[in-house]
PDB file of N, CA and C in Angstrom:
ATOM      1  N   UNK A   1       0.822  -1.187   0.000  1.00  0.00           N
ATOM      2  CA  UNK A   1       0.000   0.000   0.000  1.00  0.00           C
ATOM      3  C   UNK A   1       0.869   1.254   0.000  1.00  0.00           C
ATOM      4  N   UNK A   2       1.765   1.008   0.946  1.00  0.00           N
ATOM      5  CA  UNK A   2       2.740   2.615   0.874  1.00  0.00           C
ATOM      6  C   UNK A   2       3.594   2.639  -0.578  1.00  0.00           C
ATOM      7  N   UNK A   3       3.949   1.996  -1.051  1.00  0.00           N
ATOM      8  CA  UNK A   3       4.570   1.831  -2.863  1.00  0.00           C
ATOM      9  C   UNK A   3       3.863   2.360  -3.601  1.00  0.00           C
ATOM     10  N   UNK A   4       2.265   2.246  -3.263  1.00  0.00           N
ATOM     11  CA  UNK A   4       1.434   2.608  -4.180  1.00  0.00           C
ATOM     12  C   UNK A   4       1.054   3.898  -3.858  1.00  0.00           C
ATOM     13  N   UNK A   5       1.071   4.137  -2.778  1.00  0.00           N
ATOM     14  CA  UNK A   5       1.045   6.096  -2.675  1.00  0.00           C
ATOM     15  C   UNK A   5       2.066   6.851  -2.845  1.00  0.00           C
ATOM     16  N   UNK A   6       3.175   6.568  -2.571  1.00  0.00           N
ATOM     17  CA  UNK A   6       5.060   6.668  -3.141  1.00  0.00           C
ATOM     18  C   UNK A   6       4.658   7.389  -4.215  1.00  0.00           C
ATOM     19  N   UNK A   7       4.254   6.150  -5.188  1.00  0.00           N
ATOM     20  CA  UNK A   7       4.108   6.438  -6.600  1.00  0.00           C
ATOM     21  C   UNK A   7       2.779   7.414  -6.895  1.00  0.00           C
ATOM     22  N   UNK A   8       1.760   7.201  -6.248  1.00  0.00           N
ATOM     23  CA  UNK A   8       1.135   8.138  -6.535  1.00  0.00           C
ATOM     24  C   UNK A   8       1.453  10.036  -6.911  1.00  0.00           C
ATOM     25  N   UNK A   9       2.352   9.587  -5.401  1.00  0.00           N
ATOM     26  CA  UNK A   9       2.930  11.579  -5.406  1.00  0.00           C
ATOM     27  C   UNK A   9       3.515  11.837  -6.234  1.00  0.00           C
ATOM     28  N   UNK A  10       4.609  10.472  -6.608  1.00  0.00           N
ATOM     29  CA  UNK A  10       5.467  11.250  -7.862  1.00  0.00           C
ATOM     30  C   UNK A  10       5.005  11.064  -9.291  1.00  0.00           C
ATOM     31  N   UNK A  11       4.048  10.410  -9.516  1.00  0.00           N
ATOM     32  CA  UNK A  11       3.304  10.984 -10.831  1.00  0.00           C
ATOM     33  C   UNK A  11       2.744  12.103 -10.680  1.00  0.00           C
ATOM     34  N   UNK A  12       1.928  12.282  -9.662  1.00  0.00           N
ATOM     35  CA  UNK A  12       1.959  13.911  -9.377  1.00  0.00           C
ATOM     36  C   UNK A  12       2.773  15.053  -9.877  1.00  0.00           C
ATOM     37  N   UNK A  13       3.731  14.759  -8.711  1.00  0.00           N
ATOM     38  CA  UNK A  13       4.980  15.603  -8.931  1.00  0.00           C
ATOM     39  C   UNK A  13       5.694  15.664 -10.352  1.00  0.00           C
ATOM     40  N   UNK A  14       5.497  14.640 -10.960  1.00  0.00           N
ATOM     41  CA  UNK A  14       6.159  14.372 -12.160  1.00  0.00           C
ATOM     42  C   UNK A  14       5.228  14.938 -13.384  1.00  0.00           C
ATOM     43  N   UNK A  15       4.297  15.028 -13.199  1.00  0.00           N
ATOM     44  CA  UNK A  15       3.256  16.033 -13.816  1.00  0.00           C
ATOM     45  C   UNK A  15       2.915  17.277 -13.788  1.00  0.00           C
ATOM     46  N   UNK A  16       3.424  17.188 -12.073  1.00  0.00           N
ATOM     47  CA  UNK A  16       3.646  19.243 -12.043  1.00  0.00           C
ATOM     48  C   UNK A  16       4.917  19.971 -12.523  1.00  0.00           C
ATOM     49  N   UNK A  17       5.978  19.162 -12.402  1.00  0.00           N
ATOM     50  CA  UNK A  17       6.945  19.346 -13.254  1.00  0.00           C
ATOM     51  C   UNK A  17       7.340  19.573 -15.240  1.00  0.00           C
ATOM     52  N   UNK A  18       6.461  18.476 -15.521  1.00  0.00           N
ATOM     53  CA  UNK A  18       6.292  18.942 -16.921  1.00  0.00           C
ATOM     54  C   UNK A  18       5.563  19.864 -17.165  1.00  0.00           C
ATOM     55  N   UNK A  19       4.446  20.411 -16.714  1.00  0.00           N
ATOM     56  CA  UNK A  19       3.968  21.408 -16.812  1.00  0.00           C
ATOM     57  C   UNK A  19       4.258  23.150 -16.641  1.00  0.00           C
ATOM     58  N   UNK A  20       5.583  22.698 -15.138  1.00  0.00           N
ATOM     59  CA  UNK A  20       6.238  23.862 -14.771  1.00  0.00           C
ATOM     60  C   UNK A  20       7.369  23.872 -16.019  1.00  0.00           C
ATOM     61  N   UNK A  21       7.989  23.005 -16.723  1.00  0.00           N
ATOM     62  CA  UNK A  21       8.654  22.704 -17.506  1.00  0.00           C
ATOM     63  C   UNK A  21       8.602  23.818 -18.586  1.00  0.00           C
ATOM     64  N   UNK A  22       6.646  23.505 -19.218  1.00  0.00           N
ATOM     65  CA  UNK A  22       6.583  24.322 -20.490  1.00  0.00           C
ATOM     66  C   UNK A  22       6.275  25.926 -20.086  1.00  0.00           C
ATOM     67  N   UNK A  23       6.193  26.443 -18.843  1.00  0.00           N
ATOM     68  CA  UNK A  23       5.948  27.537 -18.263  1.00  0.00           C
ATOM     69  C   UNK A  23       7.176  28.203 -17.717  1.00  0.00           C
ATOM     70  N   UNK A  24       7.789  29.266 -18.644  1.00  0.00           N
ATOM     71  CA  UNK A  24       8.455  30.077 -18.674  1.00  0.00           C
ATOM     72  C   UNK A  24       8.140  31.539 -18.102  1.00  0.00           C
ATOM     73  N   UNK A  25       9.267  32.221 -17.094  1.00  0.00           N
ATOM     74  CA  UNK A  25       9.089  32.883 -16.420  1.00  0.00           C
ATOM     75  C   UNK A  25       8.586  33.886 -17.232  1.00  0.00           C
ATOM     76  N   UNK A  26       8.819  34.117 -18.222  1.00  0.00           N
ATOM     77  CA  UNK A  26       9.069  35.328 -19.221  1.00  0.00           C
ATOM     78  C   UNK A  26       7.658  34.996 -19.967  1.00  0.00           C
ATOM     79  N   UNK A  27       7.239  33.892 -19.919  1.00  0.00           N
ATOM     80  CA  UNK A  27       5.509  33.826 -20.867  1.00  0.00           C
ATOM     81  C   UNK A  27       4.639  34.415 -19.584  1.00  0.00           C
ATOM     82  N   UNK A  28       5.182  34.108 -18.525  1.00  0.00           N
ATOM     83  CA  UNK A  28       3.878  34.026 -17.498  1.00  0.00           C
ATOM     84  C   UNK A  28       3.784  36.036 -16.879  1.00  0.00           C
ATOM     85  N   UNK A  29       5.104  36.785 -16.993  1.00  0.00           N
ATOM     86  CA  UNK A  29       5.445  37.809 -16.916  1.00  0.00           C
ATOM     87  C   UNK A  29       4.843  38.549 -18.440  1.00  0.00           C
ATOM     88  N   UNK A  30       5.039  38.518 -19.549  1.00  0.00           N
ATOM     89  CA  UNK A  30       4.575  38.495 -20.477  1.00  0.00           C
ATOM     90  C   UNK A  30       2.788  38.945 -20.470  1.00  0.00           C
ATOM     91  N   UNK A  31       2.627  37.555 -20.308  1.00  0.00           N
ATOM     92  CA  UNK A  31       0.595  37.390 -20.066  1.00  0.00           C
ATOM     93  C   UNK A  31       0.300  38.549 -18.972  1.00  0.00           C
ATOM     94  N   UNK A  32       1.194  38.154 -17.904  1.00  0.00           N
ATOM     95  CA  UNK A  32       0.292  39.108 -16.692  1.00  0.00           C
ATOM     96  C   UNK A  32       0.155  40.848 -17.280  1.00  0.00           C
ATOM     97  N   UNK A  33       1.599  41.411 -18.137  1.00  0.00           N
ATOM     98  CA  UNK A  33       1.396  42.448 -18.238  1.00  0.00           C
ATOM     99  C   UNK A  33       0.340  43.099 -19.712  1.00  0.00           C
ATOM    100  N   UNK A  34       0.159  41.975 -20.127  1.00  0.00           N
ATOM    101  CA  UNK A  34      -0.950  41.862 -21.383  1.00  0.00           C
ATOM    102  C   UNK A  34      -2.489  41.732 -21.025  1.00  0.00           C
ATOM    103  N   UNK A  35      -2.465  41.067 -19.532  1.00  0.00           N
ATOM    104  CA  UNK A  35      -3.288  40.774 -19.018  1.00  0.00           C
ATOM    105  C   UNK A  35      -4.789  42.048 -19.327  1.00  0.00           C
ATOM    106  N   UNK A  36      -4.375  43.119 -18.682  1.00  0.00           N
ATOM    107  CA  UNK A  36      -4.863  44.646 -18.434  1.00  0.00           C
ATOM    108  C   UNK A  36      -5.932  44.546 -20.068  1.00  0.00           C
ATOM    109  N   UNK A  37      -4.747  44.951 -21.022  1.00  0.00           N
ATOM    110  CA  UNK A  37      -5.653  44.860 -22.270  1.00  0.00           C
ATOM    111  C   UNK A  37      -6.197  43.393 -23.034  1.00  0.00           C
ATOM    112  N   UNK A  38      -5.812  42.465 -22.860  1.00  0.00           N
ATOM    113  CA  UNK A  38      -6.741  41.366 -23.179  1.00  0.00           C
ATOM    114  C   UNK A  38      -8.374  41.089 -22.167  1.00  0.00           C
ATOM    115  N   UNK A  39      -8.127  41.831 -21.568  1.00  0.00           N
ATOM    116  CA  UNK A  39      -9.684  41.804 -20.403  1.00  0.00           C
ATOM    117  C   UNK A  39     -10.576  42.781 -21.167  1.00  0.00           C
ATOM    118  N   UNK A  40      -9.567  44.165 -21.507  1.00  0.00           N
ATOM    119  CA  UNK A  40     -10.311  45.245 -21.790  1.00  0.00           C
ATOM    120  C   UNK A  40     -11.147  45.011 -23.359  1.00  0.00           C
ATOM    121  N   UNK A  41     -10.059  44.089 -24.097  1.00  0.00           N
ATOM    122  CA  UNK A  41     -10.509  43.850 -25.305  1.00  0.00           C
ATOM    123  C   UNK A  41     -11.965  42.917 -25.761  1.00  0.00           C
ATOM    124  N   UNK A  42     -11.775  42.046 -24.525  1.00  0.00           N
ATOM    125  CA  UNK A  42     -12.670  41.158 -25.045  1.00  0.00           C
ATOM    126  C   UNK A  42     -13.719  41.977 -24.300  1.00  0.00           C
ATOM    127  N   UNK A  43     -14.052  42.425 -22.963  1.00  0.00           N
ATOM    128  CA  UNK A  43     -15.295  43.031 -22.344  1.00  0.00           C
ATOM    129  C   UNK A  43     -15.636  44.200 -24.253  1.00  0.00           C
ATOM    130  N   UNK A  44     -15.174  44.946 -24.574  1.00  0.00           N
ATOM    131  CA  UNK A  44     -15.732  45.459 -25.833  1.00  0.00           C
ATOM    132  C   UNK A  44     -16.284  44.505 -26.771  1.00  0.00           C
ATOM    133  N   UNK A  45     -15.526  43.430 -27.408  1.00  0.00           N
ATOM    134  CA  UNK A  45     -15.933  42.870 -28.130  1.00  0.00           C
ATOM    135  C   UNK A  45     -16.841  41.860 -27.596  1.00  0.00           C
ATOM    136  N   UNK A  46     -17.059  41.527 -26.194  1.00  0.00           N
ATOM    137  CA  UNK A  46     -18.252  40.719 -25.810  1.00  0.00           C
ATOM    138  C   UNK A  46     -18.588  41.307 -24.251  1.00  0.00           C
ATOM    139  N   UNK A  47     -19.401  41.858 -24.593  1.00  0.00           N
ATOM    140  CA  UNK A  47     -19.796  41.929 -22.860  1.00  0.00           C
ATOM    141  C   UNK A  47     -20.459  41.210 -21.854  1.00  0.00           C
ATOM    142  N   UNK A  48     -21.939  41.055 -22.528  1.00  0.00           N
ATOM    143  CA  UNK A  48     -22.518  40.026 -22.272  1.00  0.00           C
ATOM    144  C   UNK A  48     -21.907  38.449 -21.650  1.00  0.00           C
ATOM    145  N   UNK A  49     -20.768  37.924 -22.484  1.00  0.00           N
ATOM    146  CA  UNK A  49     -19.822  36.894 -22.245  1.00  0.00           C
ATOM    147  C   UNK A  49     -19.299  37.507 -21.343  1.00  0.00           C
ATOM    148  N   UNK A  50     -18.173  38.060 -21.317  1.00  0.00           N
ATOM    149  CA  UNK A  50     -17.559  38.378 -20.612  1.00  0.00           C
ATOM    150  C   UNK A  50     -17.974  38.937 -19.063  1.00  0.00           C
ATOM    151  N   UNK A  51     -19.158  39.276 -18.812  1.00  0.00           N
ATOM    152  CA  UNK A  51     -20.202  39.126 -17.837  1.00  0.00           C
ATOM    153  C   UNK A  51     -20.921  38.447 -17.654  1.00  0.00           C
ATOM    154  N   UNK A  52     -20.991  37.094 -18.249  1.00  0.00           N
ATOM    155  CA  UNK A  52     -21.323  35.919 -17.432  1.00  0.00           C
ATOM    156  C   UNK A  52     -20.142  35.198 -17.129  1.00  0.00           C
ATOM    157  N   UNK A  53     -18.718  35.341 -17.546  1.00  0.00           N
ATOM    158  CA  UNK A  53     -17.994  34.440 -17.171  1.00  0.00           C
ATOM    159  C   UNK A  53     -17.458  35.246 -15.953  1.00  0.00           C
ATOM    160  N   UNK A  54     -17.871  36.513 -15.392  1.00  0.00           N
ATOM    161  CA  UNK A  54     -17.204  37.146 -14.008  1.00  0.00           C
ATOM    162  C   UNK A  54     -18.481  36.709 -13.324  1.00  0.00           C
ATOM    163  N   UNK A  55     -19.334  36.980 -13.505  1.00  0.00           N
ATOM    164  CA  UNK A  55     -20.374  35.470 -12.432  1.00  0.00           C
ATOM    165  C   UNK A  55     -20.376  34.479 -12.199  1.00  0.00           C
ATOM    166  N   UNK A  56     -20.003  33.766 -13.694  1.00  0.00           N
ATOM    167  CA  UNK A  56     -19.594  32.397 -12.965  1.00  0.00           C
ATOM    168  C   UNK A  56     -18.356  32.031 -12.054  1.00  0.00           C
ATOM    169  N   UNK A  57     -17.684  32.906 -12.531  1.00  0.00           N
ATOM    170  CA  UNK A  57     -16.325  32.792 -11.451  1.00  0.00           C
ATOM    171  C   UNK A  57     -16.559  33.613  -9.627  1.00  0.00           C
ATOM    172  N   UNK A  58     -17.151  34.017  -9.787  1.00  0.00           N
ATOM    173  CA  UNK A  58     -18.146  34.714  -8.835  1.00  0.00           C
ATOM    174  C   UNK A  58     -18.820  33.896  -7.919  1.00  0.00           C
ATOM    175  N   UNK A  59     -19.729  32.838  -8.651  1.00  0.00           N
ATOM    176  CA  UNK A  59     -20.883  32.500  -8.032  1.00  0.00           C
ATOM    177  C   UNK A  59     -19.620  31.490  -7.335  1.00  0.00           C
ATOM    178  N   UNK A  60     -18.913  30.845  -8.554  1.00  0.00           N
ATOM    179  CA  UNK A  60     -17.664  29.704  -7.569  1.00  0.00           C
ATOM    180  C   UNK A  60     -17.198  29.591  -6.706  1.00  0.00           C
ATOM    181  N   UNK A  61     -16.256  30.944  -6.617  1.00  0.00           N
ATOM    182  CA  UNK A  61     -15.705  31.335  -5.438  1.00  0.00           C
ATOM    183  C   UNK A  61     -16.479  31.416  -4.411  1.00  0.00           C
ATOM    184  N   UNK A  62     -17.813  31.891  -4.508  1.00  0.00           N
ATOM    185  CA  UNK A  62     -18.816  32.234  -3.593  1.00  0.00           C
ATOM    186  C   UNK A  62     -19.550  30.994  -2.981  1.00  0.00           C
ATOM    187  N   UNK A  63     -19.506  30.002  -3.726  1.00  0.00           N
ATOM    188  CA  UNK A  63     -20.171  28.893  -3.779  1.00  0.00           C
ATOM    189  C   UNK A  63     -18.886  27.986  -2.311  1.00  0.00           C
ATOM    190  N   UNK A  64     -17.705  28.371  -2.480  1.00  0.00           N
ATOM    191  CA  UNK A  64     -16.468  27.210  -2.086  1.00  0.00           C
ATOM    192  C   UNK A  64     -16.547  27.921  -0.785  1.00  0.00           C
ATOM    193  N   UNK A  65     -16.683  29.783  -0.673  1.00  0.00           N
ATOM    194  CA  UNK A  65     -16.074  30.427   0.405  1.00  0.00           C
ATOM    195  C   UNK A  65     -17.044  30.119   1.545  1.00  0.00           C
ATOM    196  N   UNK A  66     -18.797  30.246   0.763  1.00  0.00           N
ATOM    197  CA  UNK A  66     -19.995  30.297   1.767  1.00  0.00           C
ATOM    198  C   UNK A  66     -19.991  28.652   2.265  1.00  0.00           C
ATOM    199  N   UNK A  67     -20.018  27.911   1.557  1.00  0.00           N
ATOM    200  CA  UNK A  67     -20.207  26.558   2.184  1.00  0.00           C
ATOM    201  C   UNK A  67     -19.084  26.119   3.040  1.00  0.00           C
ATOM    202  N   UNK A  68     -19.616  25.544   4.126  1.00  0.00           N
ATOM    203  CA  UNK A  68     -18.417  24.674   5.541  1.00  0.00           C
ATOM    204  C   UNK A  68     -18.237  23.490   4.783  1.00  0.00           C
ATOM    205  N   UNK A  69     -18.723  23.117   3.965  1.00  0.00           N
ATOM    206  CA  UNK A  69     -18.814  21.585   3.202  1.00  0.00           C
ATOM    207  C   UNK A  69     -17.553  21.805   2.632  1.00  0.00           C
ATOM    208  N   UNK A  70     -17.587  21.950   1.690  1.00  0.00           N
ATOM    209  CA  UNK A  70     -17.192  22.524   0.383  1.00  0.00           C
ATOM    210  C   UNK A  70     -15.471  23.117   0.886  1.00  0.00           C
ATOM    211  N   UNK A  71     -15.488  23.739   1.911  1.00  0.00           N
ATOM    212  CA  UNK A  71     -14.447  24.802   2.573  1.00  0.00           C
ATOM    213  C   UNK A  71     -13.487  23.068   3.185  1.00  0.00           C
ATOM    214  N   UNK A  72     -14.237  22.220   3.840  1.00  0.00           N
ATOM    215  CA  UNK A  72     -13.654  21.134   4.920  1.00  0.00           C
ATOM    216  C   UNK A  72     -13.121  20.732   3.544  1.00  0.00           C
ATOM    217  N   UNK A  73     -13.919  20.123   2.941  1.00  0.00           N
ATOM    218  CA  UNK A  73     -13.215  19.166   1.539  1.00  0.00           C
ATOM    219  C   UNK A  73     -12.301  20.151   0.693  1.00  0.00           C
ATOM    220  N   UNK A  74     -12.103  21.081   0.387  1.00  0.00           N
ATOM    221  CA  UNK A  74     -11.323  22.083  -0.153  1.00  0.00           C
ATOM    222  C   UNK A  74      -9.857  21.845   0.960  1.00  0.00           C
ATOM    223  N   UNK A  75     -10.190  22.125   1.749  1.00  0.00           N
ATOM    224  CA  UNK A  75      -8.883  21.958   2.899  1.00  0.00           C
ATOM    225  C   UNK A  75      -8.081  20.830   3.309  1.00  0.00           C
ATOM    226  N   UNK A  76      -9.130  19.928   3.326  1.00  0.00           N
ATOM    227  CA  UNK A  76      -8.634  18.246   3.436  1.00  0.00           C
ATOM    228  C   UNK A  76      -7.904  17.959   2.184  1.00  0.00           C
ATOM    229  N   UNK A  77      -8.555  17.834   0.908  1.00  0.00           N
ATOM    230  CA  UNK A  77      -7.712  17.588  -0.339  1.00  0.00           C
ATOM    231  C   UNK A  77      -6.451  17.987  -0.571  1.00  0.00           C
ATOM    232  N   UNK A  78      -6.442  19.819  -0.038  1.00  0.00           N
ATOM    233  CA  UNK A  78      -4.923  20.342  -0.368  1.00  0.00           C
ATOM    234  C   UNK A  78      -3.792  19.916   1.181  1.00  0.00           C
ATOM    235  N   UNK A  79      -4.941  19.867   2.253  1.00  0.00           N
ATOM    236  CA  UNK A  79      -3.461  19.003   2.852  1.00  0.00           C
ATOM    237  C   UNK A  79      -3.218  17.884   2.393  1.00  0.00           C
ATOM    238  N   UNK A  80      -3.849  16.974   1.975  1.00  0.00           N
ATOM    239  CA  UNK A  80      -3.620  15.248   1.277  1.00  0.00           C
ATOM    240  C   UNK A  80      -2.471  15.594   0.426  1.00  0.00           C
ATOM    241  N   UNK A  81      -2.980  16.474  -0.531  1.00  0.00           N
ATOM    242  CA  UNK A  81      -1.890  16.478  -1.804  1.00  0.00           C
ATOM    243  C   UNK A  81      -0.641  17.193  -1.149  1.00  0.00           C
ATOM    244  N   UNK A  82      -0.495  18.200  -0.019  1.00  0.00           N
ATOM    245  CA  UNK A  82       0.438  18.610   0.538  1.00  0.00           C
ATOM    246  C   UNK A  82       1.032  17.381   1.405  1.00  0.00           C
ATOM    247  N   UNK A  83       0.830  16.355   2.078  1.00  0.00           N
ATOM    248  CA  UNK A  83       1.272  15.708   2.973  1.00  0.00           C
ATOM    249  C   UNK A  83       2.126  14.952   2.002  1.00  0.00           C
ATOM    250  N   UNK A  84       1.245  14.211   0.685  1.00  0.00           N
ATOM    251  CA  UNK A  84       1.779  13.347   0.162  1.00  0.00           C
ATOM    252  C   UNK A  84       3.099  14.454  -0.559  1.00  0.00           C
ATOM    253  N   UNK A  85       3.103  15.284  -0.895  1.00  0.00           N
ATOM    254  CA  UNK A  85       4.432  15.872  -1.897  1.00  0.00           C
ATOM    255  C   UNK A  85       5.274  16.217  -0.904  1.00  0.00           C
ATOM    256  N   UNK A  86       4.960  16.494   0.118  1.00  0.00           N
ATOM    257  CA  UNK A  86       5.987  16.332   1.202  1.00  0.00           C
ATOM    258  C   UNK A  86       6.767  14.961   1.633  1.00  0.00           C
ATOM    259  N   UNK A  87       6.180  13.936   1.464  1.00  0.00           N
ATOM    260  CA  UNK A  87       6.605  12.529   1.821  1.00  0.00           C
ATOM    261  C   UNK A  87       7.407  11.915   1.111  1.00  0.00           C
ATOM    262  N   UNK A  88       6.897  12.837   0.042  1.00  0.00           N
ATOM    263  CA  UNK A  88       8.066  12.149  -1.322  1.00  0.00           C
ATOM    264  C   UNK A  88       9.139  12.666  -1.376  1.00  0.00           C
ATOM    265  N   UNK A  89       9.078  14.130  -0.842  1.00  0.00           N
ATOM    266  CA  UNK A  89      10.554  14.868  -1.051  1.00  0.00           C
ATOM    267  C   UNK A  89      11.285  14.644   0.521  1.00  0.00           C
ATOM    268  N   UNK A  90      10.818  14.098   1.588  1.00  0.00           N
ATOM    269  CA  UNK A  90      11.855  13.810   2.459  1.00  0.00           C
ATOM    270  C   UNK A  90      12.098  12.188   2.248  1.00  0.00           C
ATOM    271  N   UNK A  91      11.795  11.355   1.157  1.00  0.00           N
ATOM    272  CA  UNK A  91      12.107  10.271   0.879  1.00  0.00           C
ATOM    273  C   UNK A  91      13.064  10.418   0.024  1.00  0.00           C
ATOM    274  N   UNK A  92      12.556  11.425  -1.386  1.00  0.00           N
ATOM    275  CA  UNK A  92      13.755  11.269  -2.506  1.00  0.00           C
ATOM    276  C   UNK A  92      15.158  11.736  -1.467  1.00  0.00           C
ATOM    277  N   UNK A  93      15.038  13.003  -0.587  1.00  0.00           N
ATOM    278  CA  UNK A  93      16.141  13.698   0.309  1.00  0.00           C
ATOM    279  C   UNK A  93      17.133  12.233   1.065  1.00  0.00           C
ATOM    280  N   UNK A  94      16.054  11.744   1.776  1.00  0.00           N
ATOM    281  CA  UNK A  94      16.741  10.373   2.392  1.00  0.00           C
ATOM    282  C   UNK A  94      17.428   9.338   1.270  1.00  0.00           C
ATOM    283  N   UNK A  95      16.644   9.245   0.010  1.00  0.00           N
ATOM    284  CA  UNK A  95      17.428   8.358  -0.894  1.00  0.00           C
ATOM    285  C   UNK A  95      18.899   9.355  -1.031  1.00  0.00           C
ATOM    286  N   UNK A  96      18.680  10.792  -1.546  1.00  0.00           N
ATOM    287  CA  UNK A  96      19.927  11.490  -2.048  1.00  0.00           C
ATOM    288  C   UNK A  96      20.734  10.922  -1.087  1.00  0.00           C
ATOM    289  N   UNK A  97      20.914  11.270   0.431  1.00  0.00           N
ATOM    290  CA  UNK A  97      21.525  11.094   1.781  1.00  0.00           C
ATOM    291  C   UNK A  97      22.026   9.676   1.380  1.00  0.00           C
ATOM    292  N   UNK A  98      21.264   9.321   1.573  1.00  0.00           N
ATOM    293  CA  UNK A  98      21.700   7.671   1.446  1.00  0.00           C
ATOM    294  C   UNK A  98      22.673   7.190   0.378  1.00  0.00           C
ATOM    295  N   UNK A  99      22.466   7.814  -0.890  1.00  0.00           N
ATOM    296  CA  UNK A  99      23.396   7.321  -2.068  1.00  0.00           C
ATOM    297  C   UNK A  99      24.709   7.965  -1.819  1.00  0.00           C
ATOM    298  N   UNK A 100      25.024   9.425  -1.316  1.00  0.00           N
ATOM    299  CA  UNK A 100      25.886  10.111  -1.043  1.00  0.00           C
ATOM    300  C   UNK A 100      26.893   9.195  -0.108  1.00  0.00           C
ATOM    301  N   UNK A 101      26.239   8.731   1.033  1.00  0.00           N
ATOM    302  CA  UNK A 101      27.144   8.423   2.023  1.00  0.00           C
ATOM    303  C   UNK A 101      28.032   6.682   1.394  1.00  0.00           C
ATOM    304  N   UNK A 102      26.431   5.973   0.444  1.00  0.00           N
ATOM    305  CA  UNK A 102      26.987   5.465  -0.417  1.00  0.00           C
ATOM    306  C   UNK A 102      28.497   5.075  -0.896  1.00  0.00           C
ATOM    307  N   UNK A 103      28.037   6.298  -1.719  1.00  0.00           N
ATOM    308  CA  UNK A 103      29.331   6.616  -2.797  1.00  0.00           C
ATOM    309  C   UNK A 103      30.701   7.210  -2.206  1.00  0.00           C
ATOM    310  N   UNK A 104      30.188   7.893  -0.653  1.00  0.00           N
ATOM    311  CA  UNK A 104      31.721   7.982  -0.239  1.00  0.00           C
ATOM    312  C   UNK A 104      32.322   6.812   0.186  1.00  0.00           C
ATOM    313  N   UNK A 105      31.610   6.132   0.715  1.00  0.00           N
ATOM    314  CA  UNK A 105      31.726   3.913   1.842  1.00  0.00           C
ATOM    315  C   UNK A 105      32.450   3.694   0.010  1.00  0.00           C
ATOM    316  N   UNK A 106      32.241   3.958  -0.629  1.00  0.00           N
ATOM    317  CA  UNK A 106      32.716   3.043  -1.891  1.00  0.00           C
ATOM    318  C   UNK A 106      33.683   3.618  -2.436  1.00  0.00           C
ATOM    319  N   UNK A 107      33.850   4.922  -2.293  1.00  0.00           N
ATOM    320  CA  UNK A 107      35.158   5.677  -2.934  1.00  0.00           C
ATOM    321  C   UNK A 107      36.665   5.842  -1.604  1.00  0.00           C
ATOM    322  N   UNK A 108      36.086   5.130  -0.813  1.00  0.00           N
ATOM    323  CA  UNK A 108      37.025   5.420   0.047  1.00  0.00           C
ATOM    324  C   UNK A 108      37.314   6.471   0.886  1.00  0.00           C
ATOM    325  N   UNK A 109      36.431   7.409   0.515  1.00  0.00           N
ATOM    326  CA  UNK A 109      36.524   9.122   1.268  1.00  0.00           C
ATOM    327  C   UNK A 109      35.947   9.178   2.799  1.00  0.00           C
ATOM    328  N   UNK A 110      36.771   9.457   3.502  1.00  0.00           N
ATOM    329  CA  UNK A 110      36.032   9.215   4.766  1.00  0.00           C
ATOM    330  C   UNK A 110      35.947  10.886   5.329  1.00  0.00           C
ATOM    331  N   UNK A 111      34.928  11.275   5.891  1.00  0.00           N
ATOM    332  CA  UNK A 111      34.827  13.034   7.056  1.00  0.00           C
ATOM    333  C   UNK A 111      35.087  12.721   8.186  1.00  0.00           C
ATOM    334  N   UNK A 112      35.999  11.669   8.818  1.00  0.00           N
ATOM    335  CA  UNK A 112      35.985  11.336   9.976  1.00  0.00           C
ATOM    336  C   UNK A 112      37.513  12.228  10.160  1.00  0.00           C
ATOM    337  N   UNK A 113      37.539  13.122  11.908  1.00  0.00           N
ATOM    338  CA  UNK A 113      38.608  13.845  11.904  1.00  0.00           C
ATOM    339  C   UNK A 113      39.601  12.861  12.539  1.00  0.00           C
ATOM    340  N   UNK A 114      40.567  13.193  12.130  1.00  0.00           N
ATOM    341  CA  UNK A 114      41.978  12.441  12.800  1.00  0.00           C
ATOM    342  C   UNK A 114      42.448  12.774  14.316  1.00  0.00           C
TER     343      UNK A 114
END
């Protein structure tokens, strides 16, 4: 069972990584400062749209913030996914540790003082 959540996180992780991968500091800096007039553009060319999609994002937020339901399961999920990406990185840390001390037991290098 614990192998199988291991692996769970790091497909995770290994998915948030390719993704952080194709996301460049300079696209995401880029967008934000484009941001201003791509809002302004489309509210002209659609308003209507563009005022139902600030309600629906509206009613969402409103929907996650007002409900205790909604708020518990919102909170539980992101510690889950926080506990588990944490578990993985003081495991991969303990593997690093581990191969390090490894490779010194095998190279002969000892930190022990004289």
């Amino acid at each position: 069972m614990e192998i199988r959540e291991a692996n769970g996180a790091a497909e995770v992780e290994s998915s948030l990584r390719k993704i952080a991968s194709k996301i460049s500091p300079d696209k995401i800096s880029s967008f934000a400062r484009e941001l201003p007039e791509i809002v302004e553009r489309e509210v002209k060319a659609n308003p209507y749209r563009t005022l139902g999609v600030a309600a629906g994002i509206g009613f969402g937020v409103g929907a996650i913030v007002g409900s205790r339901l909604l708020r518990t399961v919102l909170l539980a999920t992101g510690g889950v996914l926080a506990s588990e990406m944490a578990r993985g990185h003081v495991r991969r840390f303990i593997e690093v540790l581990v191969d390090e001390v490894d490779n010194e037991s095998n190279n002969g290098t000892s930190h022990e003082r004289a």
